[in-house]
Protein backbone atom coordinates (compact mmCIF):
# COMPACT_ATOMS: atom_id res chain seq x y z
CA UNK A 1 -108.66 -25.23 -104.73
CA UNK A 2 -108.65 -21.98 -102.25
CA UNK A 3 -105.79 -19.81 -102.36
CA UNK A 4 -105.55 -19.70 -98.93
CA UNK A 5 -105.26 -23.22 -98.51
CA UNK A 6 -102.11 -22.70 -100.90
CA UNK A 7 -99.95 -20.45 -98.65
CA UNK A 8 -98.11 -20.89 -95.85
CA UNK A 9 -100.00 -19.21 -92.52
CA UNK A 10 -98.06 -15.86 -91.72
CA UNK A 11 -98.57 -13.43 -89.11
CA UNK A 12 -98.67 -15.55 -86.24
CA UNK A 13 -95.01 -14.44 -84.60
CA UNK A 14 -93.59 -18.22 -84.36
CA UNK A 15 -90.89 -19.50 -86.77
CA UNK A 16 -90.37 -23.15 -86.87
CA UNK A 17 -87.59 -24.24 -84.98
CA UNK A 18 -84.06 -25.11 -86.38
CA UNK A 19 -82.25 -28.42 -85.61
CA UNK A 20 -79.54 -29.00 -83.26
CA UNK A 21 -75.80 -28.66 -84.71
CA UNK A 22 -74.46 -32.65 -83.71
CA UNK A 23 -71.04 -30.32 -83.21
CA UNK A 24 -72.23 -28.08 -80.28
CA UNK A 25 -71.12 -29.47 -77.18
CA UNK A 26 -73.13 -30.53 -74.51
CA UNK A 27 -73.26 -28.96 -71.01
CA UNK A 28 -73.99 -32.02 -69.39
CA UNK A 29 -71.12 -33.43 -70.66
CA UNK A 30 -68.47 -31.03 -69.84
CA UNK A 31 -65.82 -32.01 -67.71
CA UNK A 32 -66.08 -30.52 -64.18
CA UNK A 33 -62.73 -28.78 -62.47
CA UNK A 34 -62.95 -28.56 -58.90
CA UNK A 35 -61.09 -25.10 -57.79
CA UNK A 36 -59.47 -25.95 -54.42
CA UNK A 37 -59.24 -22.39 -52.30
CA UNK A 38 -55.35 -21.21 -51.87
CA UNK A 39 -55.37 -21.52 -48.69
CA UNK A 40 -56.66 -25.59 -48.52
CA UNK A 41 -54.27 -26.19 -51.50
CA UNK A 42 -51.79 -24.49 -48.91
CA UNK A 43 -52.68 -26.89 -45.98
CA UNK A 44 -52.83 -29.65 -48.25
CA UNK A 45 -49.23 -29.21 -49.35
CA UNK A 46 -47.98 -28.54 -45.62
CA UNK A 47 -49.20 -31.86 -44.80
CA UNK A 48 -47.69 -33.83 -47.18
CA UNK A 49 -44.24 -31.92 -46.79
CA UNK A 50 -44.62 -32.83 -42.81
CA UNK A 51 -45.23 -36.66 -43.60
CA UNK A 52 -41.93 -36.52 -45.78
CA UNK A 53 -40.38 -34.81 -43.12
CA UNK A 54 -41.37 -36.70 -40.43
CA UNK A 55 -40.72 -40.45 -42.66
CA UNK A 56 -37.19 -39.13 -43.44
CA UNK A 57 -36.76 -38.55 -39.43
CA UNK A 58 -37.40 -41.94 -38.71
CA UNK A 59 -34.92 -43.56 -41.39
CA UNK A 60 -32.21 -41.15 -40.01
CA UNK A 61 -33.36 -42.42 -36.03
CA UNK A 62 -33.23 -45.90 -36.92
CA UNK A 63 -29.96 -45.56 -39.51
CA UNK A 64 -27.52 -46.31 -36.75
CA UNK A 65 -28.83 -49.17 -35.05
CA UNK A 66 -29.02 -50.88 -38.41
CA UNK A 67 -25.47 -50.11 -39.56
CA UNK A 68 -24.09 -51.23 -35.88
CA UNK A 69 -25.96 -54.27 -36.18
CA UNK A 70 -25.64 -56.17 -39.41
CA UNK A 71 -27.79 -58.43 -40.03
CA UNK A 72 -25.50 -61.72 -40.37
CA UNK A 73 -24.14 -63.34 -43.69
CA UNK A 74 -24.48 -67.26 -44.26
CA UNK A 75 -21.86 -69.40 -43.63
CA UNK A 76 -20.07 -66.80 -41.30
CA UNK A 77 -22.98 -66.47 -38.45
CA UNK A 78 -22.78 -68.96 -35.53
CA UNK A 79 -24.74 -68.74 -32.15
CA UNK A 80 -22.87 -68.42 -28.92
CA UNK A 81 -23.64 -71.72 -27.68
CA UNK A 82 -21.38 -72.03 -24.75
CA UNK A 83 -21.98 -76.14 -24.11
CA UNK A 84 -19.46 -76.68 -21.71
CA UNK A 85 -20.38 -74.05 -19.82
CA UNK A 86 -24.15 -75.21 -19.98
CA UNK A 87 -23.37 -78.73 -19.41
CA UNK A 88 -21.71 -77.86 -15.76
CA UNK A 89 -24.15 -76.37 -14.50
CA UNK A 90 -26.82 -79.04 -15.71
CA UNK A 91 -24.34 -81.03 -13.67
CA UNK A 92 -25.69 -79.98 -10.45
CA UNK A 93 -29.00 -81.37 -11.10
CA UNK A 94 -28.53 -84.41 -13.87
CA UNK A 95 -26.58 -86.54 -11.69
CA UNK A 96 -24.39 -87.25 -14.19
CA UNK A 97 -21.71 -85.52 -16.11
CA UNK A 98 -23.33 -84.53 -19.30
CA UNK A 99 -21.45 -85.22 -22.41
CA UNK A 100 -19.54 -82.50 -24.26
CA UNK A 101 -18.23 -83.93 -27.27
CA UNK A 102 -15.30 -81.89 -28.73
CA UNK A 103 -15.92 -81.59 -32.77
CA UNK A 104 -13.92 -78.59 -33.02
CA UNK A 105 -15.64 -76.32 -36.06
CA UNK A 106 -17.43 -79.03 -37.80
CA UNK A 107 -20.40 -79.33 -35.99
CA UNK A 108 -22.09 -76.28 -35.20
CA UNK A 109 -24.14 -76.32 -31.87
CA UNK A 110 -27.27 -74.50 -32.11
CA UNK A 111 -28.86 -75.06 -28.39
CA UNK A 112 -27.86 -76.85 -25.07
CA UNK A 113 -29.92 -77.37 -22.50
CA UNK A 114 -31.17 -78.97 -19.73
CA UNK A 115 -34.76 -80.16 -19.78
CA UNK A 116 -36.33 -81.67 -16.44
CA UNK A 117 -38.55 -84.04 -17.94
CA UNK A 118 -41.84 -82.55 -16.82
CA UNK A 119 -43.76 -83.63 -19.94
CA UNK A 120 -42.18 -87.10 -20.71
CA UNK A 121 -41.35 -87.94 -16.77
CA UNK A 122 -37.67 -88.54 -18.31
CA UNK A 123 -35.14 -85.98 -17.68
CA UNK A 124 -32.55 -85.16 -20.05
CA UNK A 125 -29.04 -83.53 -21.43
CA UNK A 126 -29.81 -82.10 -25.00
CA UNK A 127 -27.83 -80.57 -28.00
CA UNK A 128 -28.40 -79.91 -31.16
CA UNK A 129 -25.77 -79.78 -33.67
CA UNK A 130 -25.32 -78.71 -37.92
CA UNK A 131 -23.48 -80.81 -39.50
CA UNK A 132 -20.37 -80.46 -42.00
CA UNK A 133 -23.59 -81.04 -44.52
CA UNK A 134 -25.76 -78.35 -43.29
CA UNK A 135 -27.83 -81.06 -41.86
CA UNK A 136 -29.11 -81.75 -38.27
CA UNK A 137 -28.19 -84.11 -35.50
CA UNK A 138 -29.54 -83.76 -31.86
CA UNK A 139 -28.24 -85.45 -28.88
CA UNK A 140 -30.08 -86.60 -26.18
CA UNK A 141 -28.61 -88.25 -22.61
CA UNK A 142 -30.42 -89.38 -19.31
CA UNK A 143 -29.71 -92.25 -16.57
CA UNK A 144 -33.35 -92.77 -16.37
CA UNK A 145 -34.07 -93.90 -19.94
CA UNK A 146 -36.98 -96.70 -20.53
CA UNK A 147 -38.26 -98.54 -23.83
CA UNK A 148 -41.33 -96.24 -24.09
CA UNK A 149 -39.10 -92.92 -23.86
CA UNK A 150 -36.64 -94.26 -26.29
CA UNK A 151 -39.18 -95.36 -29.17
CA UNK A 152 -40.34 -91.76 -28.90
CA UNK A 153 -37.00 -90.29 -28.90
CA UNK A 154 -36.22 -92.93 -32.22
CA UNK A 155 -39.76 -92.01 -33.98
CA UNK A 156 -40.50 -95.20 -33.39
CA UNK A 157 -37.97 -96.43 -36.68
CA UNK A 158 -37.43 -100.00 -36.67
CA UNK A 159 -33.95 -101.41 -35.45
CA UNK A 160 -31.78 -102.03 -38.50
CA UNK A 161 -28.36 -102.91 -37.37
CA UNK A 162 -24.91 -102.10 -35.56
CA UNK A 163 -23.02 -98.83 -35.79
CA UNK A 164 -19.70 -98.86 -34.69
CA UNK A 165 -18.55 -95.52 -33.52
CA UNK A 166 -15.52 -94.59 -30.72
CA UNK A 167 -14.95 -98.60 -30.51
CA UNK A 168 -18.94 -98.65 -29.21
CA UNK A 169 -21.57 -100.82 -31.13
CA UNK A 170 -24.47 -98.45 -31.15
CA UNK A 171 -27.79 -99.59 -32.37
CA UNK A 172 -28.88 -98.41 -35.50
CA UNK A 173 -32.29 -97.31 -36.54
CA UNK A 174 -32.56 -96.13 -40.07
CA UNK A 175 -35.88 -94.79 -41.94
CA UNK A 176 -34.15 -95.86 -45.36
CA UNK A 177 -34.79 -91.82 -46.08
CA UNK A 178 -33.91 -89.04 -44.24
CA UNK A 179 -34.11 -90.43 -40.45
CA UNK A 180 -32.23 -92.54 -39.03
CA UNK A 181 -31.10 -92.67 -34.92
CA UNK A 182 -28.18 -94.46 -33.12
CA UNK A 183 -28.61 -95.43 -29.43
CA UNK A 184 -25.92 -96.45 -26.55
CA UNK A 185 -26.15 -97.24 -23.36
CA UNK A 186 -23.06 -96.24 -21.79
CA UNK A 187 -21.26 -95.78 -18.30
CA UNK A 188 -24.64 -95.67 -16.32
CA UNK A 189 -26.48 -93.06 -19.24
CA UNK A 190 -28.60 -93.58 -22.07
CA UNK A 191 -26.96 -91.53 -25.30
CA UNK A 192 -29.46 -90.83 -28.39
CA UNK A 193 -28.45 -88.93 -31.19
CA UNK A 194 -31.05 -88.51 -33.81
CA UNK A 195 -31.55 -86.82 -36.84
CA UNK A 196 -31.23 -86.07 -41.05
CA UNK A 197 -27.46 -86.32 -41.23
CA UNK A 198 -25.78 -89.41 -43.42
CA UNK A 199 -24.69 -91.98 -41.33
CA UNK A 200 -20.99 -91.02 -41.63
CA UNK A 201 -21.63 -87.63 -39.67
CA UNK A 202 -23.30 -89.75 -37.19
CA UNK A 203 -20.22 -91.75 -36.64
CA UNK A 204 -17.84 -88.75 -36.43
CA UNK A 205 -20.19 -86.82 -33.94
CA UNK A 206 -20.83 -90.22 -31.93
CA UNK A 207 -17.34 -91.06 -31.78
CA UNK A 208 -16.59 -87.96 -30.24
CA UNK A 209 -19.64 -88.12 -27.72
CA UNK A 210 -17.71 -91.53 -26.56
CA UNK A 211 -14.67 -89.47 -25.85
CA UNK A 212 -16.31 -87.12 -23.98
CA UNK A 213 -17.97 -90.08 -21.77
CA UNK A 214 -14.74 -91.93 -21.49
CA UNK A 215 -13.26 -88.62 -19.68
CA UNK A 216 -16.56 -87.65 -17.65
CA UNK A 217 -16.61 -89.78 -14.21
CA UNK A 218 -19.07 -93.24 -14.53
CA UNK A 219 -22.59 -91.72 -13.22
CA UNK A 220 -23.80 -92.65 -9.82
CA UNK A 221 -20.07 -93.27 -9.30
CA UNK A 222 -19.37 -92.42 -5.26
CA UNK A 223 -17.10 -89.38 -5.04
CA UNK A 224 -13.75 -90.60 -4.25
CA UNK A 225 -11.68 -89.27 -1.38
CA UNK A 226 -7.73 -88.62 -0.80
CA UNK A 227 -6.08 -90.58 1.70
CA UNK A 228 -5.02 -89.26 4.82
């Protein structure tokens, strides 16, 4: 065998190359950190502080038209719904005197109005009341009621009976669930109340709507006159 063949070539300038240390870290993998000049970290600060400024301005603005306002609590919140005062001047065009039935603080009227009848051809008295039970109960009263108009006003519930409310028979019309109606014809008008209530609010409230007709003058009644 040659001896040259037995030692390494020298004299060439070029060592082999070493390995990589695993432990060196990587450039590439470096994490970057963005340097933000001092004077756009500056602006950037300035705006925030001015949005926190300007958010705490509008709390304070608004503040007192909160507190003199309260927002209102259950039970002790009512609407001003002046119905006798509604009711006479629905007078003027109803032709009849509307009922106004006095239930003290029991039943809580939540509208009153009067509605010309432009969509059903039927005009009509209307209130809406909350019962005792938190429940509802409206009242409706025309002089130009017809069978159509009161199936719609009734939801079309079947006739089940005889309520007797005020010394009046109304007629009954009960869903067997929630709904249930009573109807009277009475002193030249057409009286509906309808709603959720149990059927001993309806009697209170429709006793009280009787009283109310019994003191309001027979519609289409002619206008009496003193005598000379």
């Amino acid at each position: 065998m040659s001896e040259t063949q037995d030692k390494p070539v020298a004299g060439n300038g070029q060592t082999a190359p070493e390995p990589h240390s695993t432990n060196a870290p990587d450039a590439s993998e470096a994490p970057y950190k963005p340097v933000i000049a001092a004077k756009a970290a500056k602006r950037a600060n300035a705006s925030v502080i001015g949005m926190v400024i300007a958010l705490v301005l509008c709390v304070l603005a608004f503040l007192p038209v909160v507190l003199m306002n309260p927002a209102p609590k259950g039970e002790n919140f009512r609407p001003a719904v002046d119905v006798p005062a509604i009711a006479r001047n629905a007078a003027d065009v109803a032709g009849f005197t509307p009922v106004t039935p006095d239930t003290g603080d029991t039943f809580r009227p939540n509208y009153a109005r009067w509605e010309s009848g432009t969509g059903t051809g039927v005009p009509t008295w209307e209130v809406g009341y909350l019962t005792p039970k938190e429940a509802f109960i409206g009242l409706t009263q025309t002089r130009e009621a017809n069978p159509t108009w009161v199936l719609q006003q009734t939801g079309n519930l079947p006739v089940t009976g005889t309520r007797n409310a005020g010394g009046q028979d109304w007629e009954l019309r009960d869903s067997g669930k929630e709904k249930r109606s009573m109807t009277l014809e009475y002193k030249g008008t057409t009286i509906i109340l309808s709603g959720t209530a149990n059927l001993e609010e309806f009697a209170a409230l429709a006793a009280a709507v009787v009283k109310s007709a019994d003191e309001a003058p027979e519609a289409g009644a002619p206008a009496t006159t003193p005598a000379p």
